[in-house]
Structure formats: C-alpha cells, structure tokens
C-alpha atoms as a PDB file:
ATOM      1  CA  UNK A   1      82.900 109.514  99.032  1.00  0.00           C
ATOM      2  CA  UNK A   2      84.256 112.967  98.164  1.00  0.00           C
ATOM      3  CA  UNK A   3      82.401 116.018 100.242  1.00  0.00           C
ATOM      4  CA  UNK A   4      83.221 119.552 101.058  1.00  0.00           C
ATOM      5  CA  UNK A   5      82.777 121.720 104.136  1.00  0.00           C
ATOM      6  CA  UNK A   6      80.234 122.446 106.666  1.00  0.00           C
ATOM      7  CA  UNK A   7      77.415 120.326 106.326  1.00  0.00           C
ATOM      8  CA  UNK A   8      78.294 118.551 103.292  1.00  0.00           C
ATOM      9  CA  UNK A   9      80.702 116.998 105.399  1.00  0.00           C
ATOM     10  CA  UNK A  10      78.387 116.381 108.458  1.00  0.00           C
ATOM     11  CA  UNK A  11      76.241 114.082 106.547  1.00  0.00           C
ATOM     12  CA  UNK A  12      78.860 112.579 105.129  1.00  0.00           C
ATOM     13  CA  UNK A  13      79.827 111.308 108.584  1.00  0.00           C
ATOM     14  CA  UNK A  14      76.356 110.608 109.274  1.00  0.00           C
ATOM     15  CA  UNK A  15      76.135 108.229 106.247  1.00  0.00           C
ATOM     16  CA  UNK A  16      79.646 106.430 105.573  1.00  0.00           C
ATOM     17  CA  UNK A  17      82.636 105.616 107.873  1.00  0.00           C
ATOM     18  CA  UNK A  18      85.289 108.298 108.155  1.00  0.00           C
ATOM     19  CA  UNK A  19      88.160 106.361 105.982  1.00  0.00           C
ATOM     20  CA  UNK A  20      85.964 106.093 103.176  1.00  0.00           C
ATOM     21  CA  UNK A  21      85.566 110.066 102.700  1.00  0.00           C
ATOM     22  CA  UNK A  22      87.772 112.840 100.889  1.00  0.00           C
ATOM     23  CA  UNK A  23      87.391 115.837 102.118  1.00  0.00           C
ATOM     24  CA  UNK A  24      88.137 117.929  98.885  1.00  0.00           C
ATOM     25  CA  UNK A  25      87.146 121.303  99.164  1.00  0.00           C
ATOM     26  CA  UNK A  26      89.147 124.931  97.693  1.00  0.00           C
ATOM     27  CA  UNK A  27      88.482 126.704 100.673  1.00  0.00           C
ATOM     28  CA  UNK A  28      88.922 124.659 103.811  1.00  0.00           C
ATOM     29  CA  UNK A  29      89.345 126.608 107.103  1.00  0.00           C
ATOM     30  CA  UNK A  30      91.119 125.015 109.546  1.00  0.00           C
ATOM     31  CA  UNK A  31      87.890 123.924 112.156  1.00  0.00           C
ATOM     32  CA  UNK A  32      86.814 122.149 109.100  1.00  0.00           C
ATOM     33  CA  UNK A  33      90.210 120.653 108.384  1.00  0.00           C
ATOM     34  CA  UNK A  34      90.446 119.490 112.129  1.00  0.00           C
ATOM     35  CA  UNK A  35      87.257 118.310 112.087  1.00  0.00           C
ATOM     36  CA  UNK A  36      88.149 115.864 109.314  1.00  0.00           C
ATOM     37  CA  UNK A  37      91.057 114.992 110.734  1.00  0.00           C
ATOM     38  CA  UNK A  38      90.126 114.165 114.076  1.00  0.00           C
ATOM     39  CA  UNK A  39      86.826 112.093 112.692  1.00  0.00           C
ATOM     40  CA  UNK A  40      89.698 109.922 110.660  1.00  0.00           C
ATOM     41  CA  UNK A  41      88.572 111.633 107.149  1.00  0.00           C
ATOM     42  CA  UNK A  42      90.903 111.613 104.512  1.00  0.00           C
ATOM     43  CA  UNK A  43      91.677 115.304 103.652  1.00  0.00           C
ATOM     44  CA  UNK A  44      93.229 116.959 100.012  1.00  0.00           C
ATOM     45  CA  UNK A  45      95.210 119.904 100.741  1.00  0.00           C
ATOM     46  CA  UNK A  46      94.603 122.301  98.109  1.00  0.00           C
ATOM     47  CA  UNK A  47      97.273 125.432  98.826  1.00  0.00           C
ATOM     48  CA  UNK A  48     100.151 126.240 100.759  1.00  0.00           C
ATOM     49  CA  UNK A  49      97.881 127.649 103.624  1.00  0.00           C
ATOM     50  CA  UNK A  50      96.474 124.344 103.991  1.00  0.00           C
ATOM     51  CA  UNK A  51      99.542 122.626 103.930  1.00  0.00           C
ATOM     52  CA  UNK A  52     101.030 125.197 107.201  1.00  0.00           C
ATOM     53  CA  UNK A  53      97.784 124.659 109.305  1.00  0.00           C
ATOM     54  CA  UNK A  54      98.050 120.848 108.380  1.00  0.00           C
ATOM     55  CA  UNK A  55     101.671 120.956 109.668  1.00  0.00           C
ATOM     56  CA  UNK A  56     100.723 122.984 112.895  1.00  0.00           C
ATOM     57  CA  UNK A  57      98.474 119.662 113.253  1.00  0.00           C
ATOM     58  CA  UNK A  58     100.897 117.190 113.097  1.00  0.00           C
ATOM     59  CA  UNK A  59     101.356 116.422 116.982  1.00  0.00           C
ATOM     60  CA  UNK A  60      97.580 115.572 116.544  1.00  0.00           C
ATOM     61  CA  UNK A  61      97.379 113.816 113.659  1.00  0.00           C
ATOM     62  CA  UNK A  62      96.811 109.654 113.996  1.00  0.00           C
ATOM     63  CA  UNK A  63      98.948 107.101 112.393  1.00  0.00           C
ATOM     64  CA  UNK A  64      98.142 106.395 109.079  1.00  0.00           C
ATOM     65  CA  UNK A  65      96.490 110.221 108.298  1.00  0.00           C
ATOM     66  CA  UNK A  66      95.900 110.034 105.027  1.00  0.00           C
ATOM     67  CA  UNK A  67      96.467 113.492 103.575  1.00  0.00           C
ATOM     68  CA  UNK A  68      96.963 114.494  99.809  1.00  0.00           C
ATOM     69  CA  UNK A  69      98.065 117.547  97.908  1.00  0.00           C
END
C-alpha cells in the first residue's frame, strides 16, 4: 500500500501491517520519516536531504530496513 505523510500514513498503519506500506511522499520531514521507520514501513527517499537524515538514522534503523531511492 503506497501512502504519504501525516495522516495518510496513520491510517495506513491502522489498516495494513507496516511491511506491506511505501511510504512515498516528495516532501517527507524527518518525524514522518522516523515514524515510518520505526513502525517497520518501507520508505522511498526522494532527494538528497532525505537520503542525509536517513543516514543520521542508521544506528536506529532495524535489520532488513527496506529503503529505496
């Protein structure tokens, strides 16, 4: 299930489990971002920006993250 930020992605957790949703979205800031990732959502990186706070993340991040650019 593909979703974008805020609340779109709330209910998306409400409704499905956290590895089947994509969290696709042009302007992710990074509460949203580690709110995805800590909830096990997959997450598309869209821009470099997202790629450095992604990278600030990576002590965090569980094995088997699934992140795309």
């Amino acid at each position: 299930m593909e979703t974008g930020v805020g609340v779109e992605l709330e209910l998306s957790l409400r409704i499905a489990p956290p590895d089947r949703i994509l969290l696709d979205s042009p302007a992710k800031i990074r509460p949203e971002i580690e709110r995805a990732i800590a909830s096990g959502v997959h997450v598309n990186l869209d821009n470099l920006q997202e790629v450095a706070r992604v990278a600030a993340m990576r002590p965090r991040l569980a094995k088997g993250q699934v992140i795309g650019l």
